[in-house]
PDB file of N, CA and C in Angstrom:
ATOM      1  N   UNK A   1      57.300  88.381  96.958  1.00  0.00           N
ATOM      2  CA  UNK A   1      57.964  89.647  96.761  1.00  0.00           C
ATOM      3  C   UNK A   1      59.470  89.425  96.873  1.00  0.00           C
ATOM      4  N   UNK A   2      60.269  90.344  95.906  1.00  0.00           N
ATOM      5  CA  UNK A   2      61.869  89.781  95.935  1.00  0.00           C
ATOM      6  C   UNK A   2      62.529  90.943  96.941  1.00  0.00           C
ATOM      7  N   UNK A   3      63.562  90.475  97.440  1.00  0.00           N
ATOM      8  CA  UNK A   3      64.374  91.547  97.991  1.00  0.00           C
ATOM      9  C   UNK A   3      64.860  92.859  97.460  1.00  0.00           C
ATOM     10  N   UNK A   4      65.111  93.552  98.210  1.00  0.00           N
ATOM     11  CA  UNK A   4      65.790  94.564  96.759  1.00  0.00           C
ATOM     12  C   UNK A   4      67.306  94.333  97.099  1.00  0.00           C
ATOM     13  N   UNK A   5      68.119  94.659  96.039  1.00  0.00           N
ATOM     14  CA  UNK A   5      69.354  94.456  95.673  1.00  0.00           C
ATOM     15  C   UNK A   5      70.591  94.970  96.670  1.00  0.00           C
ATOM     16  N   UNK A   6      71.086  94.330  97.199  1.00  0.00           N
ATOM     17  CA  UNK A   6      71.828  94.552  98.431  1.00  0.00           C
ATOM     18  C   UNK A   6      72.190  95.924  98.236  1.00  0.00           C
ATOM     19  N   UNK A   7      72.717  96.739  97.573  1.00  0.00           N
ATOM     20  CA  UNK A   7      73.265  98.388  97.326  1.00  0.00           C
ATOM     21  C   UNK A   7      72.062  99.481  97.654  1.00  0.00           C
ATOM     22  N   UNK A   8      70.597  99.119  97.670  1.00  0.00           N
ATOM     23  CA  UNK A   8      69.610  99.688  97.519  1.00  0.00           C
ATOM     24  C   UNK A   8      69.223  99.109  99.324  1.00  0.00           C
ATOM     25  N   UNK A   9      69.407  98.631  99.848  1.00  0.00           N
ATOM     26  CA  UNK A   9      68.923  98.327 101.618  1.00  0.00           C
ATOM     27  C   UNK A   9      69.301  99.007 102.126  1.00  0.00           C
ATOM     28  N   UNK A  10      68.411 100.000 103.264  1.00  0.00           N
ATOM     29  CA  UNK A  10      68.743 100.549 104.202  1.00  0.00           C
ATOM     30  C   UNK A  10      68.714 100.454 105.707  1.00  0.00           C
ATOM     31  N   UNK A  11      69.071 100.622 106.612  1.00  0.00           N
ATOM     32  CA  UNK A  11      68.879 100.336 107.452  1.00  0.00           C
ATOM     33  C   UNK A  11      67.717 101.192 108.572  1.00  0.00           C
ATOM     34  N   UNK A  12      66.898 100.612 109.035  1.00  0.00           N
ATOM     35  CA  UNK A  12      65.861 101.594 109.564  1.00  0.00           C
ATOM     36  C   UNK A  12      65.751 101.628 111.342  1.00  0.00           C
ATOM     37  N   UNK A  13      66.264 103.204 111.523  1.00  0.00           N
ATOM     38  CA  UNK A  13      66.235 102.786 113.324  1.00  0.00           C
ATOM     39  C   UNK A  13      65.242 102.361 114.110  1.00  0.00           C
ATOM     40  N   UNK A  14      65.179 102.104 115.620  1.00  0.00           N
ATOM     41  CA  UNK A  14      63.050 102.171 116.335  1.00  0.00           C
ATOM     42  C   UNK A  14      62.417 102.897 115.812  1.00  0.00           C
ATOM     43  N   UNK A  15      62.965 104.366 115.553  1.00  0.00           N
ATOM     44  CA  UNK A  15      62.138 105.687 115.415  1.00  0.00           C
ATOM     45  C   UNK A  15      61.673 105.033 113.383  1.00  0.00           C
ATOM     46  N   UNK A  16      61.967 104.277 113.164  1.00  0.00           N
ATOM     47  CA  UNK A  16      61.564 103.968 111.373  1.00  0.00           C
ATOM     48  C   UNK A  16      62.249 105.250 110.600  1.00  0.00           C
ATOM     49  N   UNK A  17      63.303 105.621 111.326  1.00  0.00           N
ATOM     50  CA  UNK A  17      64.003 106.329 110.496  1.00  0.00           C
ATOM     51  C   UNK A  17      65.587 106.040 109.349  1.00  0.00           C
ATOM     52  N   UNK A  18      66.132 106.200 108.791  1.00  0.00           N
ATOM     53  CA  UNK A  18      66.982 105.376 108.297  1.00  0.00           C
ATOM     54  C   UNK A  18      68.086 105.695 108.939  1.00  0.00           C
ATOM     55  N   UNK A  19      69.008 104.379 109.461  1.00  0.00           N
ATOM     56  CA  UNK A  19      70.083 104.333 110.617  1.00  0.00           C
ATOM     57  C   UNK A  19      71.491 104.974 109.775  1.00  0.00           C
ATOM     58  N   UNK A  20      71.888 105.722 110.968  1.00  0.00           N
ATOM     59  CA  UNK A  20      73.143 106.735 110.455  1.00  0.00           C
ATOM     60  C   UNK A  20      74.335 105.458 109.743  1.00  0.00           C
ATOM     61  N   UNK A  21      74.208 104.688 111.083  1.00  0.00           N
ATOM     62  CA  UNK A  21      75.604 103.324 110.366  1.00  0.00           C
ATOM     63  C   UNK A  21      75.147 102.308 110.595  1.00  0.00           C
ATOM     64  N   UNK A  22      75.128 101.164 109.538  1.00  0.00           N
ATOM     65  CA  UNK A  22      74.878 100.362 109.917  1.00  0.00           C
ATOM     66  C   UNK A  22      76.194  99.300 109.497  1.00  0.00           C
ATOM     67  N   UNK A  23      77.027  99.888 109.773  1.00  0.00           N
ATOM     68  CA  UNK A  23      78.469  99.167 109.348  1.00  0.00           C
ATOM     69  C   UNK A  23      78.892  98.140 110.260  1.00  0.00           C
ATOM     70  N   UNK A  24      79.077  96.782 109.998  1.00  0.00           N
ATOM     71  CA  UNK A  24      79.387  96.353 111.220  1.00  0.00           C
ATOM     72  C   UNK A  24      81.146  96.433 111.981  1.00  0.00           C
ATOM     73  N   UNK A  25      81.539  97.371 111.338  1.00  0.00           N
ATOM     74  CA  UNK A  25      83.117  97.937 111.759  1.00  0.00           C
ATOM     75  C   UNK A  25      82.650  98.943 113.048  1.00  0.00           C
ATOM     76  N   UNK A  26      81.269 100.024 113.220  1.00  0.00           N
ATOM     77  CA  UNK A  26      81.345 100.208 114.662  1.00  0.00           C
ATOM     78  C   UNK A  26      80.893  99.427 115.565  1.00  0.00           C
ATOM     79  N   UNK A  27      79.968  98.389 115.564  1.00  0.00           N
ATOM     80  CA  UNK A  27      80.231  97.920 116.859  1.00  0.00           C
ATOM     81  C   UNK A  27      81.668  96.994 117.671  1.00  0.00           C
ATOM     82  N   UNK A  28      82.705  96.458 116.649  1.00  0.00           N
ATOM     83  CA  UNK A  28      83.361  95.958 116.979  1.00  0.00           C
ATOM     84  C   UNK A  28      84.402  96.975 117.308  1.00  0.00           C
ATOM     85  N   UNK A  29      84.118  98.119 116.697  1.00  0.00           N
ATOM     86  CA  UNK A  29      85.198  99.444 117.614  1.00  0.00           C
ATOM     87  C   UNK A  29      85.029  99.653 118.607  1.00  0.00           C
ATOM     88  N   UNK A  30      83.339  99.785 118.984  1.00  0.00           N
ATOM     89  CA  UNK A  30      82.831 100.295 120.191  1.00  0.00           C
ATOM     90  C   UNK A  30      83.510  99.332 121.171  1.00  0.00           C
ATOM     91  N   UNK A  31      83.397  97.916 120.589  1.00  0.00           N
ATOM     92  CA  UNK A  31      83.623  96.965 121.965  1.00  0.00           C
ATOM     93  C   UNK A  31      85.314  97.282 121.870  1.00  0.00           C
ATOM     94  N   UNK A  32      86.155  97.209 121.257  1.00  0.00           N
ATOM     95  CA  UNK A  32      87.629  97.612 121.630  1.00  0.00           C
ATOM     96  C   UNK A  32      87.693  98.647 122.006  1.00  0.00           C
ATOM     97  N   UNK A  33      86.905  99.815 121.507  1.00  0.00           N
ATOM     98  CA  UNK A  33      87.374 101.152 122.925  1.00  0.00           C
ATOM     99  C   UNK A  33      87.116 100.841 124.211  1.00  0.00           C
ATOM    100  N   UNK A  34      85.852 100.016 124.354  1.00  0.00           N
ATOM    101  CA  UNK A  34      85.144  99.905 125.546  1.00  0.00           C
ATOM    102  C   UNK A  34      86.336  99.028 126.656  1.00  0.00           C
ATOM    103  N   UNK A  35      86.813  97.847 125.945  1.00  0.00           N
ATOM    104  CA  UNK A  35      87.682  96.956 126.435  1.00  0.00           C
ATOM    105  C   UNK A  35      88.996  97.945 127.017  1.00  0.00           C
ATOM    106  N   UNK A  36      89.275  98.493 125.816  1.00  0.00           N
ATOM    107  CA  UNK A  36      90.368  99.463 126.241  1.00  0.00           C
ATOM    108  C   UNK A  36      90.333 100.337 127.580  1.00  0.00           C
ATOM    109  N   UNK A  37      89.465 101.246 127.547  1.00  0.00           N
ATOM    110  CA  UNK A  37      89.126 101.799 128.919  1.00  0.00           C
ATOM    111  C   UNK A  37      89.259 101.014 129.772  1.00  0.00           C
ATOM    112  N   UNK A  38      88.408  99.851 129.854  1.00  0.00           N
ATOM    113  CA  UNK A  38      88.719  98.738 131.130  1.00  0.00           C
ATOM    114  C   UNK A  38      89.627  98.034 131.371  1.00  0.00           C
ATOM    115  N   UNK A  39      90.539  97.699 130.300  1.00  0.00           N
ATOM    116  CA  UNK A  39      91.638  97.611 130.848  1.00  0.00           C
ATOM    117  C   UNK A  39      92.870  98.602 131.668  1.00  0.00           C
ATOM    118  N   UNK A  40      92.522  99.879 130.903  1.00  0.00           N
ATOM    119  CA  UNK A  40      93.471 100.749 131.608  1.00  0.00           C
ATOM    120  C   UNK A  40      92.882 101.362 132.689  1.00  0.00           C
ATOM    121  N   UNK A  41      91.702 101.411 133.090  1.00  0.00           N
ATOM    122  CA  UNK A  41      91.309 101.647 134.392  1.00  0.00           C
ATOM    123  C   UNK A  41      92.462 100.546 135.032  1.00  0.00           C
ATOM    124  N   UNK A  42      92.068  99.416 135.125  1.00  0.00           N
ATOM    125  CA  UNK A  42      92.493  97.704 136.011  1.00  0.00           C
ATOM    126  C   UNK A  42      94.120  98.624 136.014  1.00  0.00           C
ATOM    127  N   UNK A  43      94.528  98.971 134.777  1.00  0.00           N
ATOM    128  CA  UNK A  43      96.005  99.064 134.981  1.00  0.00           C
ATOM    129  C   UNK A  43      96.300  99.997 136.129  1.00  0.00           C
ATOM    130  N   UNK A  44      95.289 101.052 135.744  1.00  0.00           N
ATOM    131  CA  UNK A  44      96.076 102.204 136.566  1.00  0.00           C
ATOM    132  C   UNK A  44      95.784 102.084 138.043  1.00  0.00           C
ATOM    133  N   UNK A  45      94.637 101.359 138.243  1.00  0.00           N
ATOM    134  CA  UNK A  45      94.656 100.725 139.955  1.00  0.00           C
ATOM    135  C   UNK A  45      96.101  99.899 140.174  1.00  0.00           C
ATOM    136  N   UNK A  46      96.455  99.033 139.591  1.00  0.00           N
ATOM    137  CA  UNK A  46      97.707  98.085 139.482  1.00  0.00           C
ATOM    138  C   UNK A  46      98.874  99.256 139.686  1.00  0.00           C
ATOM    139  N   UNK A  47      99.138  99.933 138.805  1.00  0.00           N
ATOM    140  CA  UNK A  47     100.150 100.675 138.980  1.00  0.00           C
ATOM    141  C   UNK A  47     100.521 101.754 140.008  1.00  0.00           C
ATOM    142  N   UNK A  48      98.886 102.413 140.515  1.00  0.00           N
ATOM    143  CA  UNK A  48      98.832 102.987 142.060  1.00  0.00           C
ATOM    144  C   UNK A  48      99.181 102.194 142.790  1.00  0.00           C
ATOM    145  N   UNK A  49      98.848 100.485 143.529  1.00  0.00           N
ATOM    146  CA  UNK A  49      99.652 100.145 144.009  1.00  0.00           C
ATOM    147  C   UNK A  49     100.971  99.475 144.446  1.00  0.00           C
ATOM    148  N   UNK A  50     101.304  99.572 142.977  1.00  0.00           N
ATOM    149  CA  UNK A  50     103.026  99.094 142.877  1.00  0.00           C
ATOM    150  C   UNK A  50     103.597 100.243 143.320  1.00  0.00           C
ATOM    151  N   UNK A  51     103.408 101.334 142.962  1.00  0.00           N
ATOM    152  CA  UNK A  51     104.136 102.542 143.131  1.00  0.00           C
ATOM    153  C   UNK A  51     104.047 102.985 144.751  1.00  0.00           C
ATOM    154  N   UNK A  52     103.073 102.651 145.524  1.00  0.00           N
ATOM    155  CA  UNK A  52     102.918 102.770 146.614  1.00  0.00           C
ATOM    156  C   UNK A  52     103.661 101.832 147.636  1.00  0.00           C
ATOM    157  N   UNK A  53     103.551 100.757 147.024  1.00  0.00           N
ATOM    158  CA  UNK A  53     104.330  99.302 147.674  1.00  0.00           C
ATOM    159  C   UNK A  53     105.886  99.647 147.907  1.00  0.00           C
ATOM    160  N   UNK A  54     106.179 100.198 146.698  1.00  0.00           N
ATOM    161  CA  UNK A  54     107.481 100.503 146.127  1.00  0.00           C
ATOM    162  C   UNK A  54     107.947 101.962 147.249  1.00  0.00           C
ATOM    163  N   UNK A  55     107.284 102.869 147.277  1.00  0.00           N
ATOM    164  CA  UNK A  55     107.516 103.850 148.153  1.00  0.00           C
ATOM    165  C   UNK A  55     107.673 103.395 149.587  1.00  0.00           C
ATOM    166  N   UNK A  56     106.931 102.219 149.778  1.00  0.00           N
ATOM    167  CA  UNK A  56     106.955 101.851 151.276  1.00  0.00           C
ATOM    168  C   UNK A  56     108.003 100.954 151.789  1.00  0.00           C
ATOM    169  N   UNK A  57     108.614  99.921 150.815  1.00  0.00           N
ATOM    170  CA  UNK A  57     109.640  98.848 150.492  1.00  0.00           C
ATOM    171  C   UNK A  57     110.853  99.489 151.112  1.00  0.00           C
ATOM    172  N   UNK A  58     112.038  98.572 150.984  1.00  0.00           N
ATOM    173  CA  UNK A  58     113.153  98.920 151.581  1.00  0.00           C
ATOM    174  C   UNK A  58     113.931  99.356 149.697  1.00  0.00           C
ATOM    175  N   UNK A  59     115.101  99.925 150.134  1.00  0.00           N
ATOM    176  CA  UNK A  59     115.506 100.291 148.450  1.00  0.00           C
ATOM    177  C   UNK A  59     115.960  99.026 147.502  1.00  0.00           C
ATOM    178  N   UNK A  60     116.548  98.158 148.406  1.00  0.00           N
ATOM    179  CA  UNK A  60     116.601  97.014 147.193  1.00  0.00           C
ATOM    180  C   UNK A  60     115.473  95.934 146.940  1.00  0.00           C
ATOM    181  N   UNK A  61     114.312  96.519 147.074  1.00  0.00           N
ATOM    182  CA  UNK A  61     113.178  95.740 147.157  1.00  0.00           C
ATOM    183  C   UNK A  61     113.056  96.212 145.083  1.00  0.00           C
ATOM    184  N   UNK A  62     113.485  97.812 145.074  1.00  0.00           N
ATOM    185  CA  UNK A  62     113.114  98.069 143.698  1.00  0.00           C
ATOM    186  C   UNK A  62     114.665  97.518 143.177  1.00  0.00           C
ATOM    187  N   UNK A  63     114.739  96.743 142.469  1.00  0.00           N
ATOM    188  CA  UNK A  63     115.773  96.442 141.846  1.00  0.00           C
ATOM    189  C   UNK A  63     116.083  96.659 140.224  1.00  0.00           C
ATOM    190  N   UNK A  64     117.051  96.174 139.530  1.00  0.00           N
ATOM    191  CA  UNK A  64     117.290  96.187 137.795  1.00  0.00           C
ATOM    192  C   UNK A  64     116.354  95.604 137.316  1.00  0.00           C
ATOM    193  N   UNK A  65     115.838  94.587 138.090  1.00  0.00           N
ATOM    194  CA  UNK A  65     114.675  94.002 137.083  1.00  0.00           C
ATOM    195  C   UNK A  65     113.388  94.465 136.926  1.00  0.00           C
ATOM    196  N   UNK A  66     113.565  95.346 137.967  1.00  0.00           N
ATOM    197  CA  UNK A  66     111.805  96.293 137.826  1.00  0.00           C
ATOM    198  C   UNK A  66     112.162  97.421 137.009  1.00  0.00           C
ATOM    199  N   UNK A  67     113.552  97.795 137.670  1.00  0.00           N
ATOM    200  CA  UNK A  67     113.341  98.790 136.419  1.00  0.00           C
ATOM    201  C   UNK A  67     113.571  98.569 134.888  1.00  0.00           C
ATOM    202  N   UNK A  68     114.054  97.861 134.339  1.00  0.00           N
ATOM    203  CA  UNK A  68     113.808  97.399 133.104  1.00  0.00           C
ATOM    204  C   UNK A  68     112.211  97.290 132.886  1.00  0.00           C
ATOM    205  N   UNK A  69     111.964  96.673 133.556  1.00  0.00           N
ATOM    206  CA  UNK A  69     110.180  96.319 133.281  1.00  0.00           C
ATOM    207  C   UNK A  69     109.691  97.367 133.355  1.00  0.00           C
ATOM    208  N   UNK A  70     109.526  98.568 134.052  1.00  0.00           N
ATOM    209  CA  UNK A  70     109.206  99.622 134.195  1.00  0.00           C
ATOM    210  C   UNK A  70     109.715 100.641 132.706  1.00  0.00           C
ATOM    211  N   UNK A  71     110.942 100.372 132.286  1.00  0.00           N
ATOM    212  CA  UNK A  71     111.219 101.248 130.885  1.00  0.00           C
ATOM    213  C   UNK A  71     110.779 100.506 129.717  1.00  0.00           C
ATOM    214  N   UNK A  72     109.984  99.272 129.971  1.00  0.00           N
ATOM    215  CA  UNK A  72     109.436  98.387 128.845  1.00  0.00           C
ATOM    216  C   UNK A  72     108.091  98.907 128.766  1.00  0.00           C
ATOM    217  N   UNK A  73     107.263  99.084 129.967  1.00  0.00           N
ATOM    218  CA  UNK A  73     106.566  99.426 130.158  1.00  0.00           C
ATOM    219  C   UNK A  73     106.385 100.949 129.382  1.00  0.00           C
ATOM    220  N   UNK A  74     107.055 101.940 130.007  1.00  0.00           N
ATOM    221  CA  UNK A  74     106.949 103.280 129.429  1.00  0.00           C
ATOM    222  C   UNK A  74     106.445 103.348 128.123  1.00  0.00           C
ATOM    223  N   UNK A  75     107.621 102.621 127.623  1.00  0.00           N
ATOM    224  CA  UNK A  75     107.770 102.238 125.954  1.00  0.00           C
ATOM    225  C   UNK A  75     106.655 101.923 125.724  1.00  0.00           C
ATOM    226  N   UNK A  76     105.753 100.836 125.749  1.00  0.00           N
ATOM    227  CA  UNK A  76     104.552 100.384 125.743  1.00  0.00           C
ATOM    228  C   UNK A  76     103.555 101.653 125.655  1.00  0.00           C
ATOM    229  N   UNK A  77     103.490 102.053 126.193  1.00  0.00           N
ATOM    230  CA  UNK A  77     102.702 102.946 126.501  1.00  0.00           C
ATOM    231  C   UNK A  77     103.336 104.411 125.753  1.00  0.00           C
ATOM    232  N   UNK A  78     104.086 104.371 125.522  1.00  0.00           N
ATOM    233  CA  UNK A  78     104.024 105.883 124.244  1.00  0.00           C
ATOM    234  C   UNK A  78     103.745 105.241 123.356  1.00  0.00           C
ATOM    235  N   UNK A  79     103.968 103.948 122.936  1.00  0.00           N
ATOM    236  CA  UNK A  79     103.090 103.528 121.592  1.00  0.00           C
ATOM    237  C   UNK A  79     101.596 103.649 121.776  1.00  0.00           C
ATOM    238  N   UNK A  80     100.742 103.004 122.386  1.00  0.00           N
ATOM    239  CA  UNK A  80      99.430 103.411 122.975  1.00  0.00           C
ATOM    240  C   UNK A  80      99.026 104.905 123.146  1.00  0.00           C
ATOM    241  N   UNK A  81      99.994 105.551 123.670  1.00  0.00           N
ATOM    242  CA  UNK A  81      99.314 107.043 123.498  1.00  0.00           C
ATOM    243  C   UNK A  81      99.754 107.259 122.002  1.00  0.00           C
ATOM    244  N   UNK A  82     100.699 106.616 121.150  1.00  0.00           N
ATOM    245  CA  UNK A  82     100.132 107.016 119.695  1.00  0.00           C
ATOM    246  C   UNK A  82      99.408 106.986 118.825  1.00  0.00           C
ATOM    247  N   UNK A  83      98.694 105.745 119.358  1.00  0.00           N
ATOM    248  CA  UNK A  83      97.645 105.164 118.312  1.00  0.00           C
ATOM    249  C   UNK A  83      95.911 106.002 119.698  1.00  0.00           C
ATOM    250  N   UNK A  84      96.148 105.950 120.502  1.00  0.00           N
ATOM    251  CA  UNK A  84      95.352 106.878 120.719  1.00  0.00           C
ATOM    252  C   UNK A  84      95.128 108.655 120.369  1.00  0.00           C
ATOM    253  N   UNK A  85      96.160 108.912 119.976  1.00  0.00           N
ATOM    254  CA  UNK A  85      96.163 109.883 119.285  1.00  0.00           C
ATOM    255  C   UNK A  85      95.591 110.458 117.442  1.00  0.00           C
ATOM    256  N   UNK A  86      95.993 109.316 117.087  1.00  0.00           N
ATOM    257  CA  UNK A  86      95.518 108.862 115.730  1.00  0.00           C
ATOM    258  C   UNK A  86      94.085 108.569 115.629  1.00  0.00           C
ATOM    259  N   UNK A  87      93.306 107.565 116.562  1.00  0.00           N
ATOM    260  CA  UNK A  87      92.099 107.689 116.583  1.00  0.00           C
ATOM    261  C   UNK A  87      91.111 108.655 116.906  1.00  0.00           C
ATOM    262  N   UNK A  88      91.942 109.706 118.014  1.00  0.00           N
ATOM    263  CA  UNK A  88      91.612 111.124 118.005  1.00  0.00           C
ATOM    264  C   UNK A  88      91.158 111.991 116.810  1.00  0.00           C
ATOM    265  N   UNK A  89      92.097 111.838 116.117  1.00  0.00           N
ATOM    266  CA  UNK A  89      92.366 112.535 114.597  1.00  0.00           C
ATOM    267  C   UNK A  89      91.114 112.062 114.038  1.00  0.00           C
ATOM    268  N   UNK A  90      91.474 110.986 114.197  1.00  0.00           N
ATOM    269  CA  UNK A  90      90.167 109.526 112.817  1.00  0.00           C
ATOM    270  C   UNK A  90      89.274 110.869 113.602  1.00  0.00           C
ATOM    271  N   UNK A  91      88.696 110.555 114.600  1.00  0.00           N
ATOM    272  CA  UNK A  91      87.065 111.174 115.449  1.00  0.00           C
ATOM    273  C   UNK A  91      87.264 112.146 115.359  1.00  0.00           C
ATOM    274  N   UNK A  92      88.162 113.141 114.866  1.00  0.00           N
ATOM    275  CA  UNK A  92      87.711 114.590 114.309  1.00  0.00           C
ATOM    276  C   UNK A  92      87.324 115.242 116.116  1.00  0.00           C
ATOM    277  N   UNK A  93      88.841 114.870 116.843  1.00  0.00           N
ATOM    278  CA  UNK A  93      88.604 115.425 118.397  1.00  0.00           C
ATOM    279  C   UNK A  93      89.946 116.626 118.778  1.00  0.00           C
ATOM    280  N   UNK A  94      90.526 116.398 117.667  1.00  0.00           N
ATOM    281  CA  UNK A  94      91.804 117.592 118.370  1.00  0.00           C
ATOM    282  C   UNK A  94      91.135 118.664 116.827  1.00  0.00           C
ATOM    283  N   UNK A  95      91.176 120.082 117.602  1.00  0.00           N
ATOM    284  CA  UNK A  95      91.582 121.385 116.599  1.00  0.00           C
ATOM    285  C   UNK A  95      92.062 121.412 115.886  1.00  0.00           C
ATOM    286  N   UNK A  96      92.025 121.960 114.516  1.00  0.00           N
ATOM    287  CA  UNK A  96      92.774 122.175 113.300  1.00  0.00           C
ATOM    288  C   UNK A  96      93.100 120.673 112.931  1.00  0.00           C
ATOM    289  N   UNK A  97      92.979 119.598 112.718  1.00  0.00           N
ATOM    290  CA  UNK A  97      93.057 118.591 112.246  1.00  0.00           C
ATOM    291  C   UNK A  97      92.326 117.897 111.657  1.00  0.00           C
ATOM    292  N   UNK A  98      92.099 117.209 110.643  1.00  0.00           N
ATOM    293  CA  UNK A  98      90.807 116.940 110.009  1.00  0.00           C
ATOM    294  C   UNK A  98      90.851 115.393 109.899  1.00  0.00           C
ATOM    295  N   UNK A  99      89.899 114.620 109.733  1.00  0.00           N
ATOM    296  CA  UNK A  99      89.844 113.782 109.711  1.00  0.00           C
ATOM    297  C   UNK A  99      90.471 112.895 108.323  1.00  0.00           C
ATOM    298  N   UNK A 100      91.120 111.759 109.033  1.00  0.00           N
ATOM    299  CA  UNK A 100      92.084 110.893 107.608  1.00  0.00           C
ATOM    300  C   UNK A 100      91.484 110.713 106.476  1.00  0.00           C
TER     301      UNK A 100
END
């Protein structure tokens, strides 16, 4: 018996029903959102206790060079909340906005 023609295959879930995606572009999203979260959990423990360290420190403990790193940082991170915003959009998660 021959295959049928790659355009004509479907994909069939446990239930033997035919699978919503079988694209392999979501699982490698899933694993970068997933990564993502875990990294910014790790961060935001990290950054609770710098900020705490920092509150407890003497004043020239925070110096020019943290704060530079600290406005590199910021920066960093409004880019990240932009492209998290955009994927918002993509997922059809903010009001009145429709998907790209």
């Amino acid at each position: 018996m021959s295959e049928a023609p790659e355009a004509t295959k479907v994909a069939i879930d446990d239930e033997g029903t035919p699978a919503a995606d079988s694209s392999p572009v979501k699982p490698a999203l899933i694993a970068e959102l997933t990564w993502a979260q875990l990294y910014t959990r790790a961060m935001h423990k990290e950054l609770v206790a710098i900020s705490t360290a920092i509150n407890k420190s003497e004043p020239n403990t925070a110096g020019p060079e943290m704060k530079k790193s600290a406005e590199k940082l910021r920066d960093q991170l409004q880019g990240a909340n932009h492209t998290v915003n955009e994927l918002s959009d993509y997922a059809g998660l903010r009001p009145g906005l429709s998907k790209k």
